[in-house]
Protein backbone atom coordinates (compact mmCIF):
# COMPACT_ATOMS: atom_id res chain seq x y z
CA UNK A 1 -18.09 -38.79 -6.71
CA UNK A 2 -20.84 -39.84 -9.52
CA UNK A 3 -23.16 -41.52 -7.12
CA UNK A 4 -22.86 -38.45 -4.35
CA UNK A 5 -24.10 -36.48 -7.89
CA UNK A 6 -26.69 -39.17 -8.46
CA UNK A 7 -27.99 -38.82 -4.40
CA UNK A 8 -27.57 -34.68 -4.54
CA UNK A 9 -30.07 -35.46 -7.83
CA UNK A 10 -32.17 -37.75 -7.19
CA UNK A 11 -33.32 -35.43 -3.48
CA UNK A 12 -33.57 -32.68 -6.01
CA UNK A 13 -36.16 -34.19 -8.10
CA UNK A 14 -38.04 -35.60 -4.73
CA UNK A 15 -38.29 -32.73 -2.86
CA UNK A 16 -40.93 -30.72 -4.37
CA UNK A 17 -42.99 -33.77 -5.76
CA UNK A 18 -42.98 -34.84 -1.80
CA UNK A 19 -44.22 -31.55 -0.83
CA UNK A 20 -46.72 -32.35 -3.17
CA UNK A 21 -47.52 -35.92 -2.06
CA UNK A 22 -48.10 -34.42 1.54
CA UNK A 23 -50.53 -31.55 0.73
CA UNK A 24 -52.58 -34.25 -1.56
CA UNK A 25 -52.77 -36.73 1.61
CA UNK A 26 -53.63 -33.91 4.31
CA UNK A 27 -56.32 -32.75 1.85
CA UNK A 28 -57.47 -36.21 0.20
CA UNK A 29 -58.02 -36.94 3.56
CA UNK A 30 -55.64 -39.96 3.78
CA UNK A 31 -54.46 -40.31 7.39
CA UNK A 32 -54.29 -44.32 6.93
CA UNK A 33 -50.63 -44.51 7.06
CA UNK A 34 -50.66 -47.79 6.49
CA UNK A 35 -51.61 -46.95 2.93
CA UNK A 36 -49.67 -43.65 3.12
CA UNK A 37 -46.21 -44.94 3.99
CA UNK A 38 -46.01 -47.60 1.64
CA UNK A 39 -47.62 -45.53 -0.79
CA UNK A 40 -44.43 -43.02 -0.21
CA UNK A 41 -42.18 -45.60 -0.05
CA UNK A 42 -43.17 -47.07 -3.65
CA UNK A 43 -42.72 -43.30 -5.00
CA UNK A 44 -39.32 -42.82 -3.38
CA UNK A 45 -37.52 -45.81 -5.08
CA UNK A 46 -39.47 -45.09 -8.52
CA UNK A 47 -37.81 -41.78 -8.72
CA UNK A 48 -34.79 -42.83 -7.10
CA UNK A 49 -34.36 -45.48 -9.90
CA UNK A 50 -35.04 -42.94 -12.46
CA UNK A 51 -32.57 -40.47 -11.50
CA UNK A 52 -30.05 -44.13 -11.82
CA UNK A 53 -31.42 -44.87 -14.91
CA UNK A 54 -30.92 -40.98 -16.28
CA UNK A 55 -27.24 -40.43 -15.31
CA UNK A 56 -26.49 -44.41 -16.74
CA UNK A 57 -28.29 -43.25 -19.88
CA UNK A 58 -26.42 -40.18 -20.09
CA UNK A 59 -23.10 -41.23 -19.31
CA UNK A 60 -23.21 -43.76 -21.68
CA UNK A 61 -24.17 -41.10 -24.61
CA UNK A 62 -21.50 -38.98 -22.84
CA UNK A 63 -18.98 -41.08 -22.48
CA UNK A 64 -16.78 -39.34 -25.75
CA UNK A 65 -17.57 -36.13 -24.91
CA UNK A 66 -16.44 -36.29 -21.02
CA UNK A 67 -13.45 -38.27 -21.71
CA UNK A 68 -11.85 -35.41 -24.11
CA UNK A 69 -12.78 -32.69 -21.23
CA UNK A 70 -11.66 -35.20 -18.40
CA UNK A 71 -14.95 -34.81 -16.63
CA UNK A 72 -15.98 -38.29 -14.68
CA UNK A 73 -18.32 -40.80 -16.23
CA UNK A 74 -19.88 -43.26 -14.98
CA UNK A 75 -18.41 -45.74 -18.13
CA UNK A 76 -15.12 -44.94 -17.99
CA UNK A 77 -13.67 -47.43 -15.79
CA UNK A 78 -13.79 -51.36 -16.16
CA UNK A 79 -17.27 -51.28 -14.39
CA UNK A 80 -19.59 -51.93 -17.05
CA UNK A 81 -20.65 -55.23 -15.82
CA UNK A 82 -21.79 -54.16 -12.14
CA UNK A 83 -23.36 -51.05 -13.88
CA UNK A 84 -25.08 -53.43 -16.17
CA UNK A 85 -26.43 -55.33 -13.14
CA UNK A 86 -27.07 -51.66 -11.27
CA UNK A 87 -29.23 -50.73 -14.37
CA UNK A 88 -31.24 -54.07 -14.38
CA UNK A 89 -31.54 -54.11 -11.04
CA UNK A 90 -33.38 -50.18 -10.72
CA UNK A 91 -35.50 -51.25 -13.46
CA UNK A 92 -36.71 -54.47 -12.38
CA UNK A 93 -37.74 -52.60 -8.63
CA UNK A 94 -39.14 -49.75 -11.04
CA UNK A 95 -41.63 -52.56 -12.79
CA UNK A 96 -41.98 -54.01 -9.31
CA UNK A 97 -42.98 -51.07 -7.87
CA UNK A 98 -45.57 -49.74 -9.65
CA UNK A 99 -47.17 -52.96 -9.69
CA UNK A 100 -47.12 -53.01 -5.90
CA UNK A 101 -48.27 -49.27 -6.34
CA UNK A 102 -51.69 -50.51 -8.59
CA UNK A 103 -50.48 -47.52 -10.70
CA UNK A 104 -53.23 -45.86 -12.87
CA UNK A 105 -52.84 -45.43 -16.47
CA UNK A 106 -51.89 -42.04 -16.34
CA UNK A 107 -48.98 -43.03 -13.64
CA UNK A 108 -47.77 -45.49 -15.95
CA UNK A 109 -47.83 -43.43 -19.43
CA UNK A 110 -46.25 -40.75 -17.43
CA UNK A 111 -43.32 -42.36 -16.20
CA UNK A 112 -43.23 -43.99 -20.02
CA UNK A 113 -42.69 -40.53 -20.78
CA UNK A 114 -40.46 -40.16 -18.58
CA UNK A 115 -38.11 -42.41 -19.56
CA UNK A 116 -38.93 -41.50 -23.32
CA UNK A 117 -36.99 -38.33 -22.43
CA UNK A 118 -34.10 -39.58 -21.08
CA UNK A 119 -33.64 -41.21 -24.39
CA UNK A 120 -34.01 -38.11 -26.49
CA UNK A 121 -32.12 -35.97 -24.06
CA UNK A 122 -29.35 -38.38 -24.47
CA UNK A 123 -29.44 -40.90 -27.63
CA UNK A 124 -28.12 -39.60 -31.53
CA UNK A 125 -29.51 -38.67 -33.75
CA UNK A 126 -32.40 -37.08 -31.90
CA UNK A 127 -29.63 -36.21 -28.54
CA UNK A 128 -31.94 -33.76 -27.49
CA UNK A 129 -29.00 -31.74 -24.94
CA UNK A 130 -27.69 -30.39 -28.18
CA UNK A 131 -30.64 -29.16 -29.61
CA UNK A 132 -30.29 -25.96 -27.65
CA UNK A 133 -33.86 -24.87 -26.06
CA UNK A 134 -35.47 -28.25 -26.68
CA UNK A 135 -32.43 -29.67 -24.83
CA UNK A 136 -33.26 -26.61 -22.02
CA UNK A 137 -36.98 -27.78 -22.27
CA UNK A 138 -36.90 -31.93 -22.07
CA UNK A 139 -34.68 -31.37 -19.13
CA UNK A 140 -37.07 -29.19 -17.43
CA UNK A 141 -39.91 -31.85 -18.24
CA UNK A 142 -38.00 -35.20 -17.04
CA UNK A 143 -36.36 -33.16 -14.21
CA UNK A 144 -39.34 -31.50 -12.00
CA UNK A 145 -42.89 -31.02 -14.27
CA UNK A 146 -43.17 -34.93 -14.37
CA UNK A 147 -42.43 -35.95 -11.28
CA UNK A 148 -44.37 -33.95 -9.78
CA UNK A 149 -47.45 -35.05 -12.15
CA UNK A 150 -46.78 -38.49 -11.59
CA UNK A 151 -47.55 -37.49 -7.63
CA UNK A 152 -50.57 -35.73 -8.48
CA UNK A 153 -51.82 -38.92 -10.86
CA UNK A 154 -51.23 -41.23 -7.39
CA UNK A 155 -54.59 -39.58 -6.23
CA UNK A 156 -57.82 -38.94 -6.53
CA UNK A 157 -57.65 -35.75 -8.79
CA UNK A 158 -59.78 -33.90 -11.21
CA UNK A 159 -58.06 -31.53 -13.19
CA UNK A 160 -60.88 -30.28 -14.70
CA UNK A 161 -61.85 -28.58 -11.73
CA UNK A 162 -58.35 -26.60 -11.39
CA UNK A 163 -56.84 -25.86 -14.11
CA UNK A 164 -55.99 -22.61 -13.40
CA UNK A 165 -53.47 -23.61 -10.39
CA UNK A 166 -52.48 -26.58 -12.38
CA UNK A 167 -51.81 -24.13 -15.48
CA UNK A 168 -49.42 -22.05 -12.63
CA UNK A 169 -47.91 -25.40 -11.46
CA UNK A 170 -47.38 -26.56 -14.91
CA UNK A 171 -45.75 -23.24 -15.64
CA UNK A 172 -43.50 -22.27 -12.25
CA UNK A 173 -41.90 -25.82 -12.93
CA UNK A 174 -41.24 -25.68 -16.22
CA UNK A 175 -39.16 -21.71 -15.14
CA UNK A 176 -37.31 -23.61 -12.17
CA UNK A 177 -36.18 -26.89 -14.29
CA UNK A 178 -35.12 -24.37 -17.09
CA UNK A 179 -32.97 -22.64 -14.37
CA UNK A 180 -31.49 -25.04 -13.15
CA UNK A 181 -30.72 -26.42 -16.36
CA UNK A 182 -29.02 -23.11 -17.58
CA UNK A 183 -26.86 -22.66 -14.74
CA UNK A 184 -25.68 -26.30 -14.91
CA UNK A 185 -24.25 -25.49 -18.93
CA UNK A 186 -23.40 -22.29 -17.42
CA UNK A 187 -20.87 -23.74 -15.03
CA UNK A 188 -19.94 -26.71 -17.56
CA UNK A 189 -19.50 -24.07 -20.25
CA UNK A 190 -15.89 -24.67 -20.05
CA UNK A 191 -15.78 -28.54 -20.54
CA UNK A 192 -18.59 -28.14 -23.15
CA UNK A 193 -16.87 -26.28 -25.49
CA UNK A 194 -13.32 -28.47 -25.16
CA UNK A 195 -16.11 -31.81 -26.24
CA UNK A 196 -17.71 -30.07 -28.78
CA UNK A 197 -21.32 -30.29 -27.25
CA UNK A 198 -23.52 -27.67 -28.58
CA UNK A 199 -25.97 -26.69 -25.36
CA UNK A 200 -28.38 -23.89 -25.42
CA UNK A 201 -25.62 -21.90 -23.20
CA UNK A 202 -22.76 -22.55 -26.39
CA UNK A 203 -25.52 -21.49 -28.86
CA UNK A 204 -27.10 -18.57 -26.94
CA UNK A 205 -23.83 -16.98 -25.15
CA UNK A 206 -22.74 -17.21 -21.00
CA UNK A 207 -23.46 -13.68 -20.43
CA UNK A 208 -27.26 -13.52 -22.43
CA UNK A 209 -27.41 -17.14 -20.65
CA UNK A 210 -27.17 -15.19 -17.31
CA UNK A 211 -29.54 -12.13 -18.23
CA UNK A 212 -32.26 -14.72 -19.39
CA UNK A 213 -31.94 -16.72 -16.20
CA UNK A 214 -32.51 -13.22 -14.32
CA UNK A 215 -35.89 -12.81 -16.03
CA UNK A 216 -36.57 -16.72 -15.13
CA UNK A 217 -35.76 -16.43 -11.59
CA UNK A 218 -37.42 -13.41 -11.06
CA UNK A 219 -40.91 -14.64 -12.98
CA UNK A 220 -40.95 -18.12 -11.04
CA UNK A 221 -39.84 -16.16 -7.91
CA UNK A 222 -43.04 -14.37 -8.18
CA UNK A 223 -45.27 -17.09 -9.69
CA UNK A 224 -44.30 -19.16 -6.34
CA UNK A 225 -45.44 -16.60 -4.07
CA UNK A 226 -48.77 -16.41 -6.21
CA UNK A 227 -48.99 -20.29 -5.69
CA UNK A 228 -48.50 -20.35 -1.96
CA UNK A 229 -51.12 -17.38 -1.67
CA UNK A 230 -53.75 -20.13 -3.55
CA UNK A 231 -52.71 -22.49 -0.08
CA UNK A 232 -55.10 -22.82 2.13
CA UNK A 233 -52.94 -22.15 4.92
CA UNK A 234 -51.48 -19.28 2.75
CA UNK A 235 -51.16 -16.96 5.90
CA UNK A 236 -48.62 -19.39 7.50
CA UNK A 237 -47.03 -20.60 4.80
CA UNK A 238 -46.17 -17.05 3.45
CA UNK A 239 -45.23 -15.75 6.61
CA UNK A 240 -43.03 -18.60 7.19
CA UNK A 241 -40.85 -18.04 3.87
CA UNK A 242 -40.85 -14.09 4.65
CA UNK A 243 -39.26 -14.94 8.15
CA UNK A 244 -36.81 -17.73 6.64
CA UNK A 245 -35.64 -14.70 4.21
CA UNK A 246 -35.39 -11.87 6.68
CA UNK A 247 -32.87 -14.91 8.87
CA UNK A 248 -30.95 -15.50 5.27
CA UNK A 249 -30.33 -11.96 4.46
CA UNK A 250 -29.20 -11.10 8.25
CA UNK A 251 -26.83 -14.19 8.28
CA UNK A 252 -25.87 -14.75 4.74
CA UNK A 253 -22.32 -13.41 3.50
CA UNK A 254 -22.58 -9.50 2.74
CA UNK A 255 -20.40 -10.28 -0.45
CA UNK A 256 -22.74 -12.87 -1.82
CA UNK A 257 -23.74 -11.76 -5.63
CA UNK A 258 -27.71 -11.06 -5.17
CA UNK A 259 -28.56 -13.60 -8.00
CA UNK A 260 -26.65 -16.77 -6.43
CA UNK A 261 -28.51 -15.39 -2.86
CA UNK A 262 -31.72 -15.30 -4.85
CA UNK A 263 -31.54 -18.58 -6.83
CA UNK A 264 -29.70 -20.72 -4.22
CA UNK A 265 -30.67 -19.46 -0.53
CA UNK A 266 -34.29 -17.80 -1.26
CA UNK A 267 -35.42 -19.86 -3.49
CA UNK A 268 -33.58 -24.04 -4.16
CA UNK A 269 -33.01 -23.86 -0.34
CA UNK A 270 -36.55 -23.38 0.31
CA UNK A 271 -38.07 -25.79 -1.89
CA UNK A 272 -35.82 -28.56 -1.49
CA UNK A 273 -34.69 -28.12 2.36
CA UNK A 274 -37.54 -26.80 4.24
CA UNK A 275 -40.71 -26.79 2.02
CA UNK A 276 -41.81 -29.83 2.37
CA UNK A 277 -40.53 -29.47 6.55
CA UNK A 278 -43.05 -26.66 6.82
CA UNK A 279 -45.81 -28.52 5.30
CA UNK A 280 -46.02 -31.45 7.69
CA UNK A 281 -45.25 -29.21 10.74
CA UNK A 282 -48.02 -27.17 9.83
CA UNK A 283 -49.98 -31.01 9.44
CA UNK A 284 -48.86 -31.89 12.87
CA UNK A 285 -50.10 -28.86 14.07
CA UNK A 286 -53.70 -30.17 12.58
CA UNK A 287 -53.78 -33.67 13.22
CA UNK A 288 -51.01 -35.12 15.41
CA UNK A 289 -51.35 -38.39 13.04
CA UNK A 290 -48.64 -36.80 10.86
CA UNK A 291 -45.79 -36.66 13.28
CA UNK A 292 -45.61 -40.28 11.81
CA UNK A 293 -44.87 -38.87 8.92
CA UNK A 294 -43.00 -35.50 9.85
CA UNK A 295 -40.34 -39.04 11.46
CA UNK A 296 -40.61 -40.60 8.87
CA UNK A 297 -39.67 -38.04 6.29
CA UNK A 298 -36.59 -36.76 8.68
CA UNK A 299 -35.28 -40.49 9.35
CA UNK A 300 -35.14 -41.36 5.48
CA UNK A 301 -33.77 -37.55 4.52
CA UNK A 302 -31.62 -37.57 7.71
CA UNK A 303 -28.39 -37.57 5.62
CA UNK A 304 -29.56 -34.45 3.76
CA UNK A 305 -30.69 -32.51 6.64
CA UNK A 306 -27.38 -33.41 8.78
CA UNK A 307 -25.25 -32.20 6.16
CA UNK A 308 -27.33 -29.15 5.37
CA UNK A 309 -27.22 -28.07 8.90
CA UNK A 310 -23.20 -29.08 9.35
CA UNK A 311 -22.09 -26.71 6.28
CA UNK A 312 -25.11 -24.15 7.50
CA UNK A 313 -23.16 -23.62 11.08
CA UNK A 314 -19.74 -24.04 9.03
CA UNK A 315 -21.11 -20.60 6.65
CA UNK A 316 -23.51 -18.70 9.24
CA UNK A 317 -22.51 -19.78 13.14
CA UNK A 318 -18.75 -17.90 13.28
């Protein structure tokens, strides 16, 4: 049950930054895909080892809490010794890999941060998930701003020269980890208060929780439209998500609430589902070279795209 959370995760945190790693090879002009795919490759089991290395981290910190609200841990069967060897292991490919990677400075300091996070999110005295909006914050950092940087810092890339669209990235990121975030105390508001842990939802209130989340949705809502207009193949792109949310409105339930339609269907669905989908067809369409990749992206996210589409048909195809 912990490791289906740790796979739901750890394509979560991918999805965008891939989205990201394809528009940076189309436009870098990297159609070597014998650089490209190993390049992806080395990304895929950094982050995947990261999102292992979070929930061990945070289970371990947990551990107290989630055994007075019965919620599962990671640490509280007799497993500690393969999760030992589970931890060692993602860390040592981790090292491996961003040697094999050549990572930059900046790639390295980044994912130092990274894991610099994890600690504070988790570790006393600091335990940064009690700290109310830091906690809100340092999830939204660790969680989607840097691994999508850490993308950006594989390439060639002057920031300088945007830092306008990287001030909107920057931002839009920060509103959809803090969403997330917020609805994830929301719905473990229950447990949270039964193990004493003080989140920003317990300090702020579930129902202000829920009217701030409305005015985050909404202002990332819009600030992704803005940064798909700043696409060069804006017209597409945008035309594309209108279509995808006339077909969700037409087949979604007609008792959904508006803000779970909004949040999950218009807007997760979309970035983490068919985003990055969109982008290489759209690739394909201008250099046949990334069907490769279009293959390669469906073979290794086949088991999230078959069960997408299985509980799709199961909600929409009566």
């Amino acid at each position: 049950m912990k490791f289906k959370a740790i796979e739901k995760l750890t394509f979560h945190k991918l999805s965008i930054g891939l989205s990201v790693f394809y528009l940076f090879c189309f436009y870098c002009f990297l159609n070597d895909f014998t650089i490209v795919i190993p390049r992806l490759i080395l990304y895929i089991i950094i982050f995947t080892s990261t999102s292992v290395i979070a929930f061990s981290i945070n289970d371990f910190f947990d551990r107290d809490h989630d055994s007075i609200s019965n919620k599962i841990n990671l640490f509280n069967n007799n497993n500690q010794g393969y999760l030992i060897f589970i931890f060692l292991l993602v860390t040592g490919l981790t090292i491996v890999s961003l040697i094999l990677l050549k990572a930059r400075i900046l790639t390295v300091l980044l994912l130092i941060t990274e894991y610099i996070l994890f600690l504070m999110y988790s570790v006393p005295p600091v335990r940064l998930k009690e700290r109310k909006l830091m906690g809100v914050i340092a999830d939204a950092l660790y969680a989607h701003v840097i691994p999508v940087f850490f993308v950006i810092s594989m390439f060639d890339f002057k920031y300088s020269d945007h830092l306008f669209v990287v001030f909107l990235l920057l931002v839009w990121l920060l509103l959809f980890g803090s969403r997330n975030i917020i609805n994830h105390q929301i719905e473990d508001v229950v447990n949270d208060e039964r193990s004493q842990t003080n989140t920003f939802v317990i300090g702020f209130g579930v129902q202000k929780s829920r009217l701030l989340n409305r005015i985050i949705f909404i202002s990332e809502a819009l600030l992704f439209f803005v940064l798909l207009l700043l696409l060069p193949f804006s017209i597409y792109i945008v035309s594309v998500y209108i279509i995808y949310l006339i077909i969700l409105v037409l087949v979604s339930e007609k008792n959904l609430p508006v803000d779970e339609f909004i949040q999950e269907r218009a807007l997760n669905e979309f970035y983490e589902i068919h985003f990055p989908l969109f982008v290489l067809i759209y690739f394909v369409y201008k250099d046949s070279l990334y069907s490769f990749l279009l293959f390669f992206h469906l073979i290794v996210f086949s088991a999230v795209y078959y069960n997408y589409l299985k509980l799709f048909v199961k909600k929409y195809i009566k």
